[in-house]
C-alpha atoms as a PDB file:
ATOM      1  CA  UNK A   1      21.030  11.265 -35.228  1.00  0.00           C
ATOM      2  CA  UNK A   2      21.354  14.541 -32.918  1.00  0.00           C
ATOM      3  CA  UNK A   3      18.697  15.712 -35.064  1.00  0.00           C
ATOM      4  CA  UNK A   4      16.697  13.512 -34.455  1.00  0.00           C
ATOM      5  CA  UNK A   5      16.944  13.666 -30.914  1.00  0.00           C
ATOM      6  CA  UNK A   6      16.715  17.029 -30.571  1.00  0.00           C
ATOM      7  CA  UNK A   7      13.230  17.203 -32.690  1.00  0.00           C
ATOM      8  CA  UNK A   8      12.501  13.995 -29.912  1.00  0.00           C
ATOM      9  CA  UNK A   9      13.091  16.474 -27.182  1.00  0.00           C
ATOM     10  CA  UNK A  10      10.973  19.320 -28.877  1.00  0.00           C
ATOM     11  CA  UNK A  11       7.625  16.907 -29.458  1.00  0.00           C
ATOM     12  CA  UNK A  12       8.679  15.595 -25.894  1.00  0.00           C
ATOM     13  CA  UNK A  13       8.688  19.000 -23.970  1.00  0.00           C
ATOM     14  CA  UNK A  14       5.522  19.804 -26.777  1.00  0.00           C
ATOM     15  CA  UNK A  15       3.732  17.078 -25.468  1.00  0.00           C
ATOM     16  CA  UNK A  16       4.680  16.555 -21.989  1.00  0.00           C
ATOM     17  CA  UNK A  17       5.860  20.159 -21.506  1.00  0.00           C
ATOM     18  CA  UNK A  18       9.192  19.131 -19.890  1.00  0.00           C
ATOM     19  CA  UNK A  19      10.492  22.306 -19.308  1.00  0.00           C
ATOM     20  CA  UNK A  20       7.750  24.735 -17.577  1.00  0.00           C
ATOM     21  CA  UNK A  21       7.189  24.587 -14.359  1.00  0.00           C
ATOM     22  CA  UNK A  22       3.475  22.901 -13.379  1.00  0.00           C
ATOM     23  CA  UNK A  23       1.855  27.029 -13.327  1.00  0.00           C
ATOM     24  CA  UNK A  24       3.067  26.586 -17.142  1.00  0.00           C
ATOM     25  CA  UNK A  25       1.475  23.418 -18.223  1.00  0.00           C
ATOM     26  CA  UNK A  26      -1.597  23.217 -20.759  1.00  0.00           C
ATOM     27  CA  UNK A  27      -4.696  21.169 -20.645  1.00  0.00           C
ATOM     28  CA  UNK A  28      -3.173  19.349 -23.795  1.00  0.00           C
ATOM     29  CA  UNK A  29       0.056  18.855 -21.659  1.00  0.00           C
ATOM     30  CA  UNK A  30      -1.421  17.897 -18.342  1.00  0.00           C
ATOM     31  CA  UNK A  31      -3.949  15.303 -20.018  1.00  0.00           C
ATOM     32  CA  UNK A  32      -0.934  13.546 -22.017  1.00  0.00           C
ATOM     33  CA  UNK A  33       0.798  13.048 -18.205  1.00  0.00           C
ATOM     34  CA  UNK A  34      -1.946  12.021 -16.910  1.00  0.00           C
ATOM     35  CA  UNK A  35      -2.893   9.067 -19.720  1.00  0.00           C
ATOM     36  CA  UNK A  36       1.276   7.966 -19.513  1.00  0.00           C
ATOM     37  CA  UNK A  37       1.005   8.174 -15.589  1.00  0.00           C
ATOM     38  CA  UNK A  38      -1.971   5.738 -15.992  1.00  0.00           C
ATOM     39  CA  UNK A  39      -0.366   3.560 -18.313  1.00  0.00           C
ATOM     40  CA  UNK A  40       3.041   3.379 -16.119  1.00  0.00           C
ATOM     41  CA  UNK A  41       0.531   3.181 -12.790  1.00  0.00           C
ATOM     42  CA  UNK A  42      -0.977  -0.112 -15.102  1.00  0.00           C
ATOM     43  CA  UNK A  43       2.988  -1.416 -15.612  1.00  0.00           C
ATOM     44  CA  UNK A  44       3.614  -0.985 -11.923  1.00  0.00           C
ATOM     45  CA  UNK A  45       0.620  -2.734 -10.233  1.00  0.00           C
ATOM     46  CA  UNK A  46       1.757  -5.900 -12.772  1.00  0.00           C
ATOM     47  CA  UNK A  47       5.052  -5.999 -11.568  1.00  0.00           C
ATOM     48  CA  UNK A  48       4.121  -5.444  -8.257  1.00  0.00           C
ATOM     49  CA  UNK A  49       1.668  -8.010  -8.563  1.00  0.00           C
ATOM     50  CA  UNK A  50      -1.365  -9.140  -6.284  1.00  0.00           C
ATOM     51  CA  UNK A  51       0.537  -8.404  -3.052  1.00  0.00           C
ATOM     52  CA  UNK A  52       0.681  -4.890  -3.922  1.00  0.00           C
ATOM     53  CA  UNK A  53      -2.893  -4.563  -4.273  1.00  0.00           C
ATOM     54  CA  UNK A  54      -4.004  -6.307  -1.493  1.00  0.00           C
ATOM     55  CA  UNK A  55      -2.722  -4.453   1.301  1.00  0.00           C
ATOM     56  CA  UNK A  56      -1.932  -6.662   3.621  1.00  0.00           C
ATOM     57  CA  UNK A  57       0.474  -4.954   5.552  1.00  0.00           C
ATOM     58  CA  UNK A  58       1.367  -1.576   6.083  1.00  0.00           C
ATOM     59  CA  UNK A  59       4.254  -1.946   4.290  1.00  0.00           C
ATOM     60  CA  UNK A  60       1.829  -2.591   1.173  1.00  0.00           C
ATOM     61  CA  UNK A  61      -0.318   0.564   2.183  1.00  0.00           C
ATOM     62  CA  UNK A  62       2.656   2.757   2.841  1.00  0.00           C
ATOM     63  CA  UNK A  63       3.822   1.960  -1.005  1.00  0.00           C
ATOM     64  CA  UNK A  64       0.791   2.567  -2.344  1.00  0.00           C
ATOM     65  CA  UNK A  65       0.533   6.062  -0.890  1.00  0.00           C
ATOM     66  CA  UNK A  66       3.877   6.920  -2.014  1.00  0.00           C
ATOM     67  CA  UNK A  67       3.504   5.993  -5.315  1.00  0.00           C
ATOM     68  CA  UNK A  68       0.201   7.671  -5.822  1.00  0.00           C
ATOM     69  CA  UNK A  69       1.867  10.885  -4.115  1.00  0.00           C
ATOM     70  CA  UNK A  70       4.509  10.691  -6.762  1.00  0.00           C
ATOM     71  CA  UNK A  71       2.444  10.240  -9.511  1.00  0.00           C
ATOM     72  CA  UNK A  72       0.204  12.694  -9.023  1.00  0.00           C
ATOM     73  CA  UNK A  73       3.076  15.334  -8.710  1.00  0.00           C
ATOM     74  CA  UNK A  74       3.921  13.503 -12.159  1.00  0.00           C
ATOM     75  CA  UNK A  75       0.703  14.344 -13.796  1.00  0.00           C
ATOM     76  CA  UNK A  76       0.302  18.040 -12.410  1.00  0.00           C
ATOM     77  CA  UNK A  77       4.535  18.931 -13.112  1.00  0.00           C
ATOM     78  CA  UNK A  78       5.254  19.546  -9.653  1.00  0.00           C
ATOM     79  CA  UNK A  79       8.455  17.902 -10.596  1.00  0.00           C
ATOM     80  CA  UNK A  80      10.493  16.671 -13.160  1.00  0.00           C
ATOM     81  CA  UNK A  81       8.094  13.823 -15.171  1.00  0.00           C
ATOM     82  CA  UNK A  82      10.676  11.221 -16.269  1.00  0.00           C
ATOM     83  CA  UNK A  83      12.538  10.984 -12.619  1.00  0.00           C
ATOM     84  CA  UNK A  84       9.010  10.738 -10.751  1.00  0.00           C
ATOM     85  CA  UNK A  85       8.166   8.350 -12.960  1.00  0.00           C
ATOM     86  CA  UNK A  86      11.729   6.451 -12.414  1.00  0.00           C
ATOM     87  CA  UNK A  87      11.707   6.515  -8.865  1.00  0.00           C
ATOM     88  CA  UNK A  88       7.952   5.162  -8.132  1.00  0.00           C
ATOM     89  CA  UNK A  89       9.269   2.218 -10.285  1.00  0.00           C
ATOM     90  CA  UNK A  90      12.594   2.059  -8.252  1.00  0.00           C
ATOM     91  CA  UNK A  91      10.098   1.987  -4.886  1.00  0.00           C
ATOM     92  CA  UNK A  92       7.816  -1.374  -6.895  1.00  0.00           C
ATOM     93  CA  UNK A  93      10.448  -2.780  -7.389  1.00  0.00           C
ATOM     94  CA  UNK A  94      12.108  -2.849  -4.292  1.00  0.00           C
ATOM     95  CA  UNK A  95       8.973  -3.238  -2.429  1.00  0.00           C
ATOM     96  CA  UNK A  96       8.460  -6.710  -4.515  1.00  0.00           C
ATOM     97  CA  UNK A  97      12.095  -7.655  -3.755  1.00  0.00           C
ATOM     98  CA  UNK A  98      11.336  -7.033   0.197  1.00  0.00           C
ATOM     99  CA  UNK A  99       8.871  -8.732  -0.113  1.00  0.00           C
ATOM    100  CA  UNK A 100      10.362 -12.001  -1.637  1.00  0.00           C
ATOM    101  CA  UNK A 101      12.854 -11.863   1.309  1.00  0.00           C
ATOM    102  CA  UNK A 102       9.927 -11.509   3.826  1.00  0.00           C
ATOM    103  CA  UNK A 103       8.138 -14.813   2.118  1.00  0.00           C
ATOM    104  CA  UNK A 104      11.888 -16.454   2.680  1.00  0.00           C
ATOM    105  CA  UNK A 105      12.823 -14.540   6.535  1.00  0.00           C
ATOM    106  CA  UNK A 106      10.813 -14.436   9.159  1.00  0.00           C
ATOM    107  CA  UNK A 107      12.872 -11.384  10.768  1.00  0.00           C
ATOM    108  CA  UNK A 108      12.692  -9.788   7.471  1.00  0.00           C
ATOM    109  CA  UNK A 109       9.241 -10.553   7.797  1.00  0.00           C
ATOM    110  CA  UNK A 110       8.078  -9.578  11.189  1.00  0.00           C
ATOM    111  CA  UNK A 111      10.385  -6.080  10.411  1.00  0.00           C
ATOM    112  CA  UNK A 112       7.857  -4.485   7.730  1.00  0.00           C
ATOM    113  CA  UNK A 113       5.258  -6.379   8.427  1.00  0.00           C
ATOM    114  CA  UNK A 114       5.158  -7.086  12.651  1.00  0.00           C
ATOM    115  CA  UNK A 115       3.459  -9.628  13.896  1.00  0.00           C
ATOM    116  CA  UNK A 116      -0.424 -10.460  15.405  1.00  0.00           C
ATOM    117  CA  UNK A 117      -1.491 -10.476  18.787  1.00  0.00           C
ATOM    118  CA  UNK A 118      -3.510 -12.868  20.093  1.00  0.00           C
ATOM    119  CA  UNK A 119      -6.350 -10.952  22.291  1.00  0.00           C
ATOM    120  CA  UNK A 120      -8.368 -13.179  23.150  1.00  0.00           C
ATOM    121  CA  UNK A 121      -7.726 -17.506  24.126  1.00  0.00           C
ATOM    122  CA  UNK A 122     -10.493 -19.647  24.807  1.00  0.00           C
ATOM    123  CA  UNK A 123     -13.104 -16.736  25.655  1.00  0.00           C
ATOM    124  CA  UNK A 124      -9.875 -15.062  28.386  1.00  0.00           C
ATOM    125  CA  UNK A 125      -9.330 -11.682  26.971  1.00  0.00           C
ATOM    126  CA  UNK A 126      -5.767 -10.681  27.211  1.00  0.00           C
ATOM    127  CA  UNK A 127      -5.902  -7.221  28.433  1.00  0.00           C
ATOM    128  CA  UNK A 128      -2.053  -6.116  28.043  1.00  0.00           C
ATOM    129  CA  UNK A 129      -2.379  -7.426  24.433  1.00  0.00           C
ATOM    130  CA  UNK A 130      -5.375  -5.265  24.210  1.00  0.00           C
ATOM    131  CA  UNK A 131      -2.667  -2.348  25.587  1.00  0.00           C
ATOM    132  CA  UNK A 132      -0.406  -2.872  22.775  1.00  0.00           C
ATOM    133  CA  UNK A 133      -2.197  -3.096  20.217  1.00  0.00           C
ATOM    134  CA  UNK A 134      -4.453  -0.022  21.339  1.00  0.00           C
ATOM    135  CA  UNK A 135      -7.564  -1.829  21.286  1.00  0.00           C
ATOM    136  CA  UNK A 136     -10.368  -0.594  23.537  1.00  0.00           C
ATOM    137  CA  UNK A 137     -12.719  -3.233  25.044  1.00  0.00           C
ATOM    138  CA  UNK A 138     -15.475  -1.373  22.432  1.00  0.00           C
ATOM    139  CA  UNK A 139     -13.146  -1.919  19.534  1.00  0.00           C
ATOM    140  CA  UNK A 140     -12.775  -5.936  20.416  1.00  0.00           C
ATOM    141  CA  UNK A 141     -16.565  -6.327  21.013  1.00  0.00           C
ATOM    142  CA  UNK A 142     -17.468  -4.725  17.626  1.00  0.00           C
ATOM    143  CA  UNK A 143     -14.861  -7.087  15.736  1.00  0.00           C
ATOM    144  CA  UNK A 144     -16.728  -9.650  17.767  1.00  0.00           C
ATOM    145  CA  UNK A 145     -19.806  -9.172  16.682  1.00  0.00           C
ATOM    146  CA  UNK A 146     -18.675  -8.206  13.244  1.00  0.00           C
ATOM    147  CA  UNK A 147     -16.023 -10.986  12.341  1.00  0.00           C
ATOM    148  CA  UNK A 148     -17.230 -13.945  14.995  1.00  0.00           C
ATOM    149  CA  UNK A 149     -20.506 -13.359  14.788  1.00  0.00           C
ATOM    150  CA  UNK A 150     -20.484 -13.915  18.581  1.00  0.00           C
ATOM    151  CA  UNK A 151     -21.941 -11.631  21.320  1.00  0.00           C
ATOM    152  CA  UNK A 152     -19.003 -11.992  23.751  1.00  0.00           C
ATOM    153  CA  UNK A 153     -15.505 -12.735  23.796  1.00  0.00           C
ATOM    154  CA  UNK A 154     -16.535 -16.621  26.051  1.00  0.00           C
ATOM    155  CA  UNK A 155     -17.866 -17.336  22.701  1.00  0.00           C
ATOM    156  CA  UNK A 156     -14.346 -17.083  20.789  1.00  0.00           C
ATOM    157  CA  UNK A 157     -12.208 -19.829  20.930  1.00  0.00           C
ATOM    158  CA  UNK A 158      -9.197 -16.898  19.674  1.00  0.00           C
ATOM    159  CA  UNK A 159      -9.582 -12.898  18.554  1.00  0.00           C
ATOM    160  CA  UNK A 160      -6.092 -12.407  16.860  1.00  0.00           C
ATOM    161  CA  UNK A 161      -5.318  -8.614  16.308  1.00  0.00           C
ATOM    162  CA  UNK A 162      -3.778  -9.351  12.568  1.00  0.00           C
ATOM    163  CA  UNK A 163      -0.599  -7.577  10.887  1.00  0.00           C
ATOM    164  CA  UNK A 164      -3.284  -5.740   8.646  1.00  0.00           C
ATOM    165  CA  UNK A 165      -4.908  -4.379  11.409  1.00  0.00           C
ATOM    166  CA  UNK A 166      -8.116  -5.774  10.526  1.00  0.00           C
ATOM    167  CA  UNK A 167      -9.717  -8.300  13.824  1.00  0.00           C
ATOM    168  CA  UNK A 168      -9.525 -12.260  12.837  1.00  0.00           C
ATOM    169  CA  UNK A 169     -12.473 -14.388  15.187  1.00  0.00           C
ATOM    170  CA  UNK A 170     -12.416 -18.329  15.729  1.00  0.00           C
ATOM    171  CA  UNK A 171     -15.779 -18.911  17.218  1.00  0.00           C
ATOM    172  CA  UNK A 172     -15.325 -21.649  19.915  1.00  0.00           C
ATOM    173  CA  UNK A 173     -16.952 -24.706  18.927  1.00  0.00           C
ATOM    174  CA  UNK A 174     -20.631 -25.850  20.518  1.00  0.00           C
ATOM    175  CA  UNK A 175     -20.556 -28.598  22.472  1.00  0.00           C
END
């Protein structure tokens, strides 16, 4: 059995090239990270499911970067290939258990995800919303115009700076 392990390690470090530092890795080497990288990326979208790809929140975006930053070092042996690969399933993981809490707590929710701001109520624009969530008067006429399909904001019934930071518009009703 320990020689069999120890021929493991050899077609391992062959293969994956375990040992050298990234300056040391070959084509052969990097290109055999890079297809297990893509097949482990493949594993860890499933289990992070639909959430994970949709970014919704910045809490989705932030994983996403991470894990991508991780990977990559995977692939180009900027660190050791087994732990990177461990730990960016460690961070899916726990993201998809936060966010089962957040679907459950509201606090939990409003935490990593905040929470909207309504900018503008029955055509009123709310100017220290605006403040908070850094929105010029530019920014809010463009979502307008883009999202409402309305010229001004007397025309919304509610603009609602979302947790995604995308612009939601209720066009008020005609009448």
């Amino acid at each position: 059995m320990n020689s069999y392990l120890q021929n493991l390690g050899i077609v391992l470090d062959h293969c994956l090239g375990i040992t050298p530092d990234g300056a040391g890795l070959t084509f052969f080497q990097m290109s055999f990270r890079a297809v297990l990288v893509l097949l482990w990326g493949i594993i860890l979208v499933r289990i992070g499911d639909r959430r994970l790809l949709g970014r919704n929140s910045g809490f989705d975006m932030l994983l996403m970067v991470v894990v991508g930053s991780v990977l990559g070092r995977a692939i180009i042996g900027q660190g050791a290939f087994l732990p990177e690969l461990g730990a960016c399933g460690v961070m899916v993981l726990l993201h998809h258990l936060l966010a089962v809490v957040a679907c459950h707590s509201d606090a939990v929710s409003r935490l990593l995800k905040g929470r909207p701001l309504l900018l503008v109520r029955n055509g009123a624009i709310d100017r220290q919303a605006m403040r908070r969530g850094r929105i010029t008067p530019d920014d809010l006429e463009e979502n307008l115009r883009l999202n409402g399909n309305v010229c001004a904001a007397a025309e919304a019934r509610e603009a609602r700076l979302e947790r995604n930071g995308s612009i939601s518009v209720v066009r008020r009703e005609e009448g």
